[in-house]
N, C-alpha and C. Protein backbone atom coordinates (compact mmCIF):
# COMPACT_ATOMS: atom_id res chain seq x y z
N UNK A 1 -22.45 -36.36 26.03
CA UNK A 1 -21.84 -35.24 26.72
C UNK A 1 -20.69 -34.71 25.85
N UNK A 2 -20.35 -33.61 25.54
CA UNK A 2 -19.81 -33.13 24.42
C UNK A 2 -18.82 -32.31 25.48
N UNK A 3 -17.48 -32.24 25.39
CA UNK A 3 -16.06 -31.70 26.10
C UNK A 3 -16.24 -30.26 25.69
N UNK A 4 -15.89 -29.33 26.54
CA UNK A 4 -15.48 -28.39 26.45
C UNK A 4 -14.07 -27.96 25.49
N UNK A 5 -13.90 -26.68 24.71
CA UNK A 5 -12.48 -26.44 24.34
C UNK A 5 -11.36 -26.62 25.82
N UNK A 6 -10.43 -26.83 25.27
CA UNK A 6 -9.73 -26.67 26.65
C UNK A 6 -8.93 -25.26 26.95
N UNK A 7 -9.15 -24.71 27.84
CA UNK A 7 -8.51 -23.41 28.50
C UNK A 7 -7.31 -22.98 27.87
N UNK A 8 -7.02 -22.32 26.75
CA UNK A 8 -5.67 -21.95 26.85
C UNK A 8 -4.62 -21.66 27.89
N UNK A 9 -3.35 -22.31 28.22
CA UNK A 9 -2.53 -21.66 29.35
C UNK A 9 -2.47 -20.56 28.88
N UNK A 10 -2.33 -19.57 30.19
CA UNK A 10 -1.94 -18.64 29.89
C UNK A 10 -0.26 -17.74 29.37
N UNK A 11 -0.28 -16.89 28.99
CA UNK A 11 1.15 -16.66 28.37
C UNK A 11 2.08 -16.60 29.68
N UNK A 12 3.00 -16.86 29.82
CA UNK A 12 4.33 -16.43 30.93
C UNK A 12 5.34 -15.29 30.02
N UNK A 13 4.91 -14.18 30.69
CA UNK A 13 5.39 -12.94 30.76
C UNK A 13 6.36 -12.45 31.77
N UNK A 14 7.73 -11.57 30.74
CA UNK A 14 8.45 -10.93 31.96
C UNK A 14 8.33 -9.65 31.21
N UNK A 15 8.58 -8.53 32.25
CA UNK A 15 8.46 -7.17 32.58
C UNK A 15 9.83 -6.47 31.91
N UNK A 16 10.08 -6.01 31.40
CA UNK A 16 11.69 -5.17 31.24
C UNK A 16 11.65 -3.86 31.49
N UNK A 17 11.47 -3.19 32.31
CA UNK A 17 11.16 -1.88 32.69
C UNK A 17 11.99 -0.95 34.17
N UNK A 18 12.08 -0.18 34.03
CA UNK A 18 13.39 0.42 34.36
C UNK A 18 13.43 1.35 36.30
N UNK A 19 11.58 1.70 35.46
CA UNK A 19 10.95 2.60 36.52
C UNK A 19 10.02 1.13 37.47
N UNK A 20 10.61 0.91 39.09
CA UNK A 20 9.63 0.21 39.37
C UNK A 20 8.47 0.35 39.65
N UNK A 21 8.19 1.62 40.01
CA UNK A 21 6.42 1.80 40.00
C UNK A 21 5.77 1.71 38.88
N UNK A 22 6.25 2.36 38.08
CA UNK A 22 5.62 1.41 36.26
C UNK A 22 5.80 0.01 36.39
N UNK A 23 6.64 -0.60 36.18
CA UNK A 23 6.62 -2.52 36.29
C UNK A 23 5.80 -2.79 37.63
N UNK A 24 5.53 -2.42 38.77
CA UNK A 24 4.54 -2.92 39.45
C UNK A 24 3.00 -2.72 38.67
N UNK A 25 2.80 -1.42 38.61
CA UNK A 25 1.55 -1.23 37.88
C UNK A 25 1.10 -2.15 36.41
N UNK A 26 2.08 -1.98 35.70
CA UNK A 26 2.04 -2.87 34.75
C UNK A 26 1.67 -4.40 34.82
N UNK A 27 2.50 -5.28 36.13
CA UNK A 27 2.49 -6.46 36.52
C UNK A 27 0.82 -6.49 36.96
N UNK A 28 0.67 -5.74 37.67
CA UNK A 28 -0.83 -5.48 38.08
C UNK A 28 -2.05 -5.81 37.06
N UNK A 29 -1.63 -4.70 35.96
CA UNK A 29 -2.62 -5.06 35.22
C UNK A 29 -2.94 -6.44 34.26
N UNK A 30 -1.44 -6.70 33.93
CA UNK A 30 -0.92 -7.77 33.19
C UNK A 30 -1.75 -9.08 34.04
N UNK A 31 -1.34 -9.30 35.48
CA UNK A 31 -2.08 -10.21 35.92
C UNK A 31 -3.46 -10.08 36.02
N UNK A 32 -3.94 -9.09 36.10
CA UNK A 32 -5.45 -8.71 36.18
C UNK A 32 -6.08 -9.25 34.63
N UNK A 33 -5.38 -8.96 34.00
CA UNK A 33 -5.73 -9.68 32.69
C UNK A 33 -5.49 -11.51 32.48
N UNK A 34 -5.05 -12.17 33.25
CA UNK A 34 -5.07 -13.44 33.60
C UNK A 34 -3.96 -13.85 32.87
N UNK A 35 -2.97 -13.49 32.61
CA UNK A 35 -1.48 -13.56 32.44
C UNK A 35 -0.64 -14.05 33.25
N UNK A 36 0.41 -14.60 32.87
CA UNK A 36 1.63 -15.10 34.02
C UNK A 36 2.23 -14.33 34.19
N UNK A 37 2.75 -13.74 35.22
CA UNK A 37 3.97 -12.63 34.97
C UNK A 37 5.15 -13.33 35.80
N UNK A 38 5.75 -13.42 34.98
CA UNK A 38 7.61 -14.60 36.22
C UNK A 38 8.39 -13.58 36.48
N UNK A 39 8.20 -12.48 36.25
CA UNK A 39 9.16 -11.58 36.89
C UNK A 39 9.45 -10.53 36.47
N UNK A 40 10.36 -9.31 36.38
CA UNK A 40 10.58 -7.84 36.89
C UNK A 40 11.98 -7.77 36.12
N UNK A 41 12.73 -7.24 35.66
CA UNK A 41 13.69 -6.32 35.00
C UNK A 41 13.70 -5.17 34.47
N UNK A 42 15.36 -4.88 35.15
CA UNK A 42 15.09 -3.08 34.89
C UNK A 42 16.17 -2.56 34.41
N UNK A 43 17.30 -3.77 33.53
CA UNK A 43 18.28 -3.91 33.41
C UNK A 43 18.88 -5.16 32.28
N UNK A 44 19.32 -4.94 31.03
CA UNK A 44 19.48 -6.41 30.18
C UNK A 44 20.39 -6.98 30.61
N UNK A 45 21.36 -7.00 32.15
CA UNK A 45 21.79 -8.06 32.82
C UNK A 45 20.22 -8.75 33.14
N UNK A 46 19.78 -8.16 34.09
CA UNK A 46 18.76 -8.80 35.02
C UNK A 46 17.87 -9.62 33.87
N UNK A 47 17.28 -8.81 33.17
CA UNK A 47 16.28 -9.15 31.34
C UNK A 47 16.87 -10.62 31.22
N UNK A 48 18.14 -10.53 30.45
CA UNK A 48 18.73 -11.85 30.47
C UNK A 48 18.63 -13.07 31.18
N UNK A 49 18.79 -12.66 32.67
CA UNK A 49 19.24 -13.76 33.48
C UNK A 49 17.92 -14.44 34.23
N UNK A 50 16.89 -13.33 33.76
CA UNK A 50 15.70 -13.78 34.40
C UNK A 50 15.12 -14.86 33.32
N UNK A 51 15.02 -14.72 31.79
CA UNK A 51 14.54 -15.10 30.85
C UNK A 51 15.51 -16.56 30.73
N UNK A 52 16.60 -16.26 31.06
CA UNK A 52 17.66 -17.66 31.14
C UNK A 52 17.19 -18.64 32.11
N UNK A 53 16.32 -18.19 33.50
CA UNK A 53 15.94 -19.01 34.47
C UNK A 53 14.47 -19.26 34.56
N UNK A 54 13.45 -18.44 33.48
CA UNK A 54 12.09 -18.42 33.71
C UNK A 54 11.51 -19.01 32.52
N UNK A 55 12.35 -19.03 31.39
CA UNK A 55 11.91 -19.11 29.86
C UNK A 55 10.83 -18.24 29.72
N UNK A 56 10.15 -16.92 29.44
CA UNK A 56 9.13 -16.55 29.03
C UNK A 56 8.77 -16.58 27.85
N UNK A 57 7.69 -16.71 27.10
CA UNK A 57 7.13 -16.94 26.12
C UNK A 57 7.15 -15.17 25.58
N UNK A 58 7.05 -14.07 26.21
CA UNK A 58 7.22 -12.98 25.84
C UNK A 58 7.96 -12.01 26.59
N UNK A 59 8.20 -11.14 26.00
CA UNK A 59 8.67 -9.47 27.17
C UNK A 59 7.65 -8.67 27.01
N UNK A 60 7.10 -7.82 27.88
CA UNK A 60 6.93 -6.82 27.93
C UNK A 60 8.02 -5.50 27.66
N UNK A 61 8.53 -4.57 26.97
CA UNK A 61 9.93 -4.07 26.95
C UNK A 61 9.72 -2.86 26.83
N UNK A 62 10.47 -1.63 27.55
CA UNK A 62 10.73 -0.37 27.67
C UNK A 62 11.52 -0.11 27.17
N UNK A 63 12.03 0.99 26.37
CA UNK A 63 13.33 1.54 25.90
C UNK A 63 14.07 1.71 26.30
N UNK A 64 13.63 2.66 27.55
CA UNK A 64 14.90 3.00 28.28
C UNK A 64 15.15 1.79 29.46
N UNK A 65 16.10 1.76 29.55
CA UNK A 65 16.51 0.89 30.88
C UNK A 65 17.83 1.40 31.60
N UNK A 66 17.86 0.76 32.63
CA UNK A 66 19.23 0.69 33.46
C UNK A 66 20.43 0.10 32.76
N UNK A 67 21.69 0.59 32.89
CA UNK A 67 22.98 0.54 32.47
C UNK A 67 22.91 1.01 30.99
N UNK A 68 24.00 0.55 30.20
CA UNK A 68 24.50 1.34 28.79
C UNK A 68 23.57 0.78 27.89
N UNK A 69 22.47 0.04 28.00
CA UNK A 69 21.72 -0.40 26.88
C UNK A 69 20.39 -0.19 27.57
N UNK A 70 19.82 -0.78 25.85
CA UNK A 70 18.22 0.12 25.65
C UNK A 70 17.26 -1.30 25.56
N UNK A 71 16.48 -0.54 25.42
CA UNK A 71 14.88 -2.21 25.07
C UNK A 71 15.31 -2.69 23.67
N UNK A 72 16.17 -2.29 22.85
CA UNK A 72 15.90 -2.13 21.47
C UNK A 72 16.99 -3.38 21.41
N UNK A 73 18.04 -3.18 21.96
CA UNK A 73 19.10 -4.22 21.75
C UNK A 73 18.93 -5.28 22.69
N UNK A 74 18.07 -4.86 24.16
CA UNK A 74 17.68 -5.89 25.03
C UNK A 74 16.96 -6.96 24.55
N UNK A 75 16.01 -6.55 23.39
CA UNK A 75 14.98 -7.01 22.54
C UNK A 75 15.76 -8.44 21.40
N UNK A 76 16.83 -7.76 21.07
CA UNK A 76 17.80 -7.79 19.53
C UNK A 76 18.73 -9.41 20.70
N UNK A 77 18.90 -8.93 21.61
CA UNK A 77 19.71 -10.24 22.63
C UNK A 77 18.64 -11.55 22.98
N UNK A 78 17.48 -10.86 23.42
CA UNK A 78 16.46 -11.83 23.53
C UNK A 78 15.86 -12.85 22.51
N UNK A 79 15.52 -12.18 21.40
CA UNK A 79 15.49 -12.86 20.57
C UNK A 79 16.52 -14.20 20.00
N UNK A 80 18.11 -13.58 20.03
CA UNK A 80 18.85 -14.47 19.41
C UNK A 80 19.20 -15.41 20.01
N UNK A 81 19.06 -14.98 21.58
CA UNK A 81 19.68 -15.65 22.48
C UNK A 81 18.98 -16.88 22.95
N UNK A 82 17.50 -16.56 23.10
CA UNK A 82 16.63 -17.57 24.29
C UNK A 82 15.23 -17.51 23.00
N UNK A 83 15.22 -16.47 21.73
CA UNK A 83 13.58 -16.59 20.96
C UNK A 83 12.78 -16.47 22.09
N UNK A 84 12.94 -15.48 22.73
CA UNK A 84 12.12 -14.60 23.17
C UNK A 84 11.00 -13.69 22.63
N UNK A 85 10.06 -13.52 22.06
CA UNK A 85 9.76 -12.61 21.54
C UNK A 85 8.87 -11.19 22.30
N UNK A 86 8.95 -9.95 21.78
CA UNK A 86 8.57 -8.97 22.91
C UNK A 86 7.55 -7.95 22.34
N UNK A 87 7.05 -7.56 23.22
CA UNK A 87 5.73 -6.21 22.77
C UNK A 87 6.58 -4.79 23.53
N UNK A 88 7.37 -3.71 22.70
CA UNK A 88 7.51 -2.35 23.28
C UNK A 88 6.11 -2.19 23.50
N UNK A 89 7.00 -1.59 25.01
CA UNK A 89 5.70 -0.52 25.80
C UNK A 89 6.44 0.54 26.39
N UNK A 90 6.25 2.10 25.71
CA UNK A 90 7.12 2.82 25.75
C UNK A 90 6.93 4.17 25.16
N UNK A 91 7.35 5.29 25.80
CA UNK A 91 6.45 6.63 25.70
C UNK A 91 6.88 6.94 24.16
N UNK A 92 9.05 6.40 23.93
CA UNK A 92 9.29 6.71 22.67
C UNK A 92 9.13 6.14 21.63
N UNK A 93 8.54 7.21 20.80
CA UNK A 93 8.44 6.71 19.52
C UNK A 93 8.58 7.67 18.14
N UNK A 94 9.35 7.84 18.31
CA UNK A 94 10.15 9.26 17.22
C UNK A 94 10.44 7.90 16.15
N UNK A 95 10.28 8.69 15.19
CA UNK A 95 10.81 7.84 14.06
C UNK A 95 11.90 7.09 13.92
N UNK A 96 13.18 8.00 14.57
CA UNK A 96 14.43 7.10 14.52
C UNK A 96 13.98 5.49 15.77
N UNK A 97 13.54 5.86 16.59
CA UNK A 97 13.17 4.83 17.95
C UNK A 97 12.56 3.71 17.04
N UNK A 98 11.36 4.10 16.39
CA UNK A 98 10.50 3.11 15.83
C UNK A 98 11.04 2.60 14.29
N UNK A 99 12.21 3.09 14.32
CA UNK A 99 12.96 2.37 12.35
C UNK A 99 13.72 1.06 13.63
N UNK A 100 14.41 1.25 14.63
CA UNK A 100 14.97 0.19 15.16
C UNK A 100 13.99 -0.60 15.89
N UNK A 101 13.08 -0.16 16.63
CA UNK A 101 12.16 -1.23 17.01
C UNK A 101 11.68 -2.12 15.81
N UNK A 102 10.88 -1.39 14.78
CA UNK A 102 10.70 -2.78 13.59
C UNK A 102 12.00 -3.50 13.09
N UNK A 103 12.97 -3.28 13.55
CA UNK A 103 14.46 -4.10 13.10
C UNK A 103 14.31 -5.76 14.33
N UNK A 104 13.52 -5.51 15.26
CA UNK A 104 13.19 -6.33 16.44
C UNK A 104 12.32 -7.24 16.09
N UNK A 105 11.35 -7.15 15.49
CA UNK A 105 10.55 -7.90 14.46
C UNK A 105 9.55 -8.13 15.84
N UNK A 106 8.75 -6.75 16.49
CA UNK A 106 7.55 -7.28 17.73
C UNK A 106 6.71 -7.55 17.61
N UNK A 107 5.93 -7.93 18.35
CA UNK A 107 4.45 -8.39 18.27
C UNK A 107 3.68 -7.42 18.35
N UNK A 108 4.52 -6.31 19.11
CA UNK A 108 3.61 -5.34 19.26
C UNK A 108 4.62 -3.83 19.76
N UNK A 109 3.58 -2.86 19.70
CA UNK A 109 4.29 -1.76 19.98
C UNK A 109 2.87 -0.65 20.82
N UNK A 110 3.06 -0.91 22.32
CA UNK A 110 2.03 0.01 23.27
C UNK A 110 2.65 1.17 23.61
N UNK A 111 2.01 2.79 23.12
CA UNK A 111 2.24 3.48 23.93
C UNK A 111 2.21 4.07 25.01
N UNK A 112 3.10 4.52 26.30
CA UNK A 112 2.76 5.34 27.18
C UNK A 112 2.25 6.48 26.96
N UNK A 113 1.65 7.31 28.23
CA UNK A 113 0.64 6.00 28.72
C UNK A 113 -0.59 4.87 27.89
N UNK A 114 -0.83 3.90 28.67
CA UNK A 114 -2.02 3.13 27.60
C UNK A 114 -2.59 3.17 29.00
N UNK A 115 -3.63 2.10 28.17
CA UNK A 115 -5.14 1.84 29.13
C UNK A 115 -5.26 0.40 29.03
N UNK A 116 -5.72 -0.24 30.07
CA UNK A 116 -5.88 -1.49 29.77
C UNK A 116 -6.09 -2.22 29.11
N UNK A 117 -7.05 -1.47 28.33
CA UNK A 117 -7.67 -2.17 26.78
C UNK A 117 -6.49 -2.50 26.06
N UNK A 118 -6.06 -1.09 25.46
CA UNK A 118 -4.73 -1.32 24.90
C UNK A 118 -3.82 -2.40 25.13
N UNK A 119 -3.17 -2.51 26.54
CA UNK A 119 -2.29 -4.05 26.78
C UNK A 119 -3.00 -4.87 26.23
N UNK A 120 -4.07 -4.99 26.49
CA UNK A 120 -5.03 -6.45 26.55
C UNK A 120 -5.32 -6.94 25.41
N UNK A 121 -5.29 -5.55 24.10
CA UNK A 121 -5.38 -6.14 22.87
C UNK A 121 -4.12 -6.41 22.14
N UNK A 122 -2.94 -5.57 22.57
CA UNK A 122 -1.81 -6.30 22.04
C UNK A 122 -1.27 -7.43 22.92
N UNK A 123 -1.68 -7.94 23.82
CA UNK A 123 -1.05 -9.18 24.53
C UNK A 123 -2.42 -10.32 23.59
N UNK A 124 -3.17 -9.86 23.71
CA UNK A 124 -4.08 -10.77 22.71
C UNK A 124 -3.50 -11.23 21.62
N UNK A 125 -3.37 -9.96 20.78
CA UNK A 125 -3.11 -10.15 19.62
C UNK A 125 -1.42 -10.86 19.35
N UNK A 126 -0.75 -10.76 20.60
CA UNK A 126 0.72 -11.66 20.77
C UNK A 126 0.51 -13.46 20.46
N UNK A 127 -0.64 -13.24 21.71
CA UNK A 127 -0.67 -14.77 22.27
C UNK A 127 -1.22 -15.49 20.80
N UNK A 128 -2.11 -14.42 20.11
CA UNK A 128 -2.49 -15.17 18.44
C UNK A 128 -1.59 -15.31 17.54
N UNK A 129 -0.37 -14.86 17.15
CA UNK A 129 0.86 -14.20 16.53
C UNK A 129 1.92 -15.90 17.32
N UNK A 130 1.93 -15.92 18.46
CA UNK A 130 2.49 -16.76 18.83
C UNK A 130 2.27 -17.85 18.68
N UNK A 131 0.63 -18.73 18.83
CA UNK A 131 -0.26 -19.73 18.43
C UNK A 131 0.04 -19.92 16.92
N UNK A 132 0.06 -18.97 16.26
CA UNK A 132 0.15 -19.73 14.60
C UNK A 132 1.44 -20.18 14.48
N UNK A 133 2.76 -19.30 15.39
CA UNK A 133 3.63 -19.51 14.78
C UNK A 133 4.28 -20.99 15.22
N UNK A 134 4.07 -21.18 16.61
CA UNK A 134 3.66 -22.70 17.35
C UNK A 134 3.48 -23.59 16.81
N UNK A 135 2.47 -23.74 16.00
CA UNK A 135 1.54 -24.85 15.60
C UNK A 135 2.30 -25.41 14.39
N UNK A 136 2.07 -26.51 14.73
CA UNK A 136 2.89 -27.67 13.73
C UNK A 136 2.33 -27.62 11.90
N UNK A 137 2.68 -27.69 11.26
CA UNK A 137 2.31 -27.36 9.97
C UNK A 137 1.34 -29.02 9.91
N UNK A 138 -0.01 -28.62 9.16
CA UNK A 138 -0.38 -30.17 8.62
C UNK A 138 -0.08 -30.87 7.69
N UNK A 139 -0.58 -31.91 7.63
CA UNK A 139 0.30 -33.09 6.72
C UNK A 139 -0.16 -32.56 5.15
């Protein structure tokens, strides 16, 4: 009898998004895609404090957000703070937007609107990005 691979867990994902009917919809699809989602921010207080109490393995991240900061530095805190790493999902992308997003070093970058596919291949292509970087070097 020969074992099956075993199931990858799935990723634990949080939301950083500003508009809640977008982060519901989003959460929607995100779980529909067999994802964890631990939670909702719409704000890099909330971003923070959720990622401080949930550990996520990624963000989902919007540019714009609630109070004086953006996805870009929400991104730039996450990282240093907790190695967080995040996929923008986000209508902007003007050149100046996207010289500071690659300063974030993401996994990914989805535009509004996308389509499911779209999430599904950059959360794919995260969870692969994340797996190599994981994995213990061999002897």
């Amino acid at each position: 009898m020969t074992e099956s691979p075993a199931t990858p867990t799935p990723l634990r994902i949080m939301i950083v998004e500003d508009d809640a009917l977008v982060a519901l919809g989003v959460r929607l699809t995100v779980s529909e895609l067999g994802y964890d989602v631990v939670g909702i921010a719409a704000s890099e207080h909330e971003a923070l404090a959720l990622a401080q109490v949930e550990r996520p393995q990624l963000a989902l991240m919007d540019i714009r957000l609630r109070g004086t900061s953006d996805g870009v530095k929400v991104a730039q805190r996450l990282w240093q703070e907790l190695r967080v790493r995040c996929i923008f999902l986000s209508a902007y992308a003007d050149e100046h937007t996207m010289e500071r997003v690659a300063q974030t070093r993401p996994l990914g970058f989805v535009q509004k609107p996308y389509s499911a596919l779209q999430l599904k291949g950059a959360l794919e292509q995260a969870r692969l990005r994340l797996n190599e970087i994981e994995k213990p070097l061999s002897p």
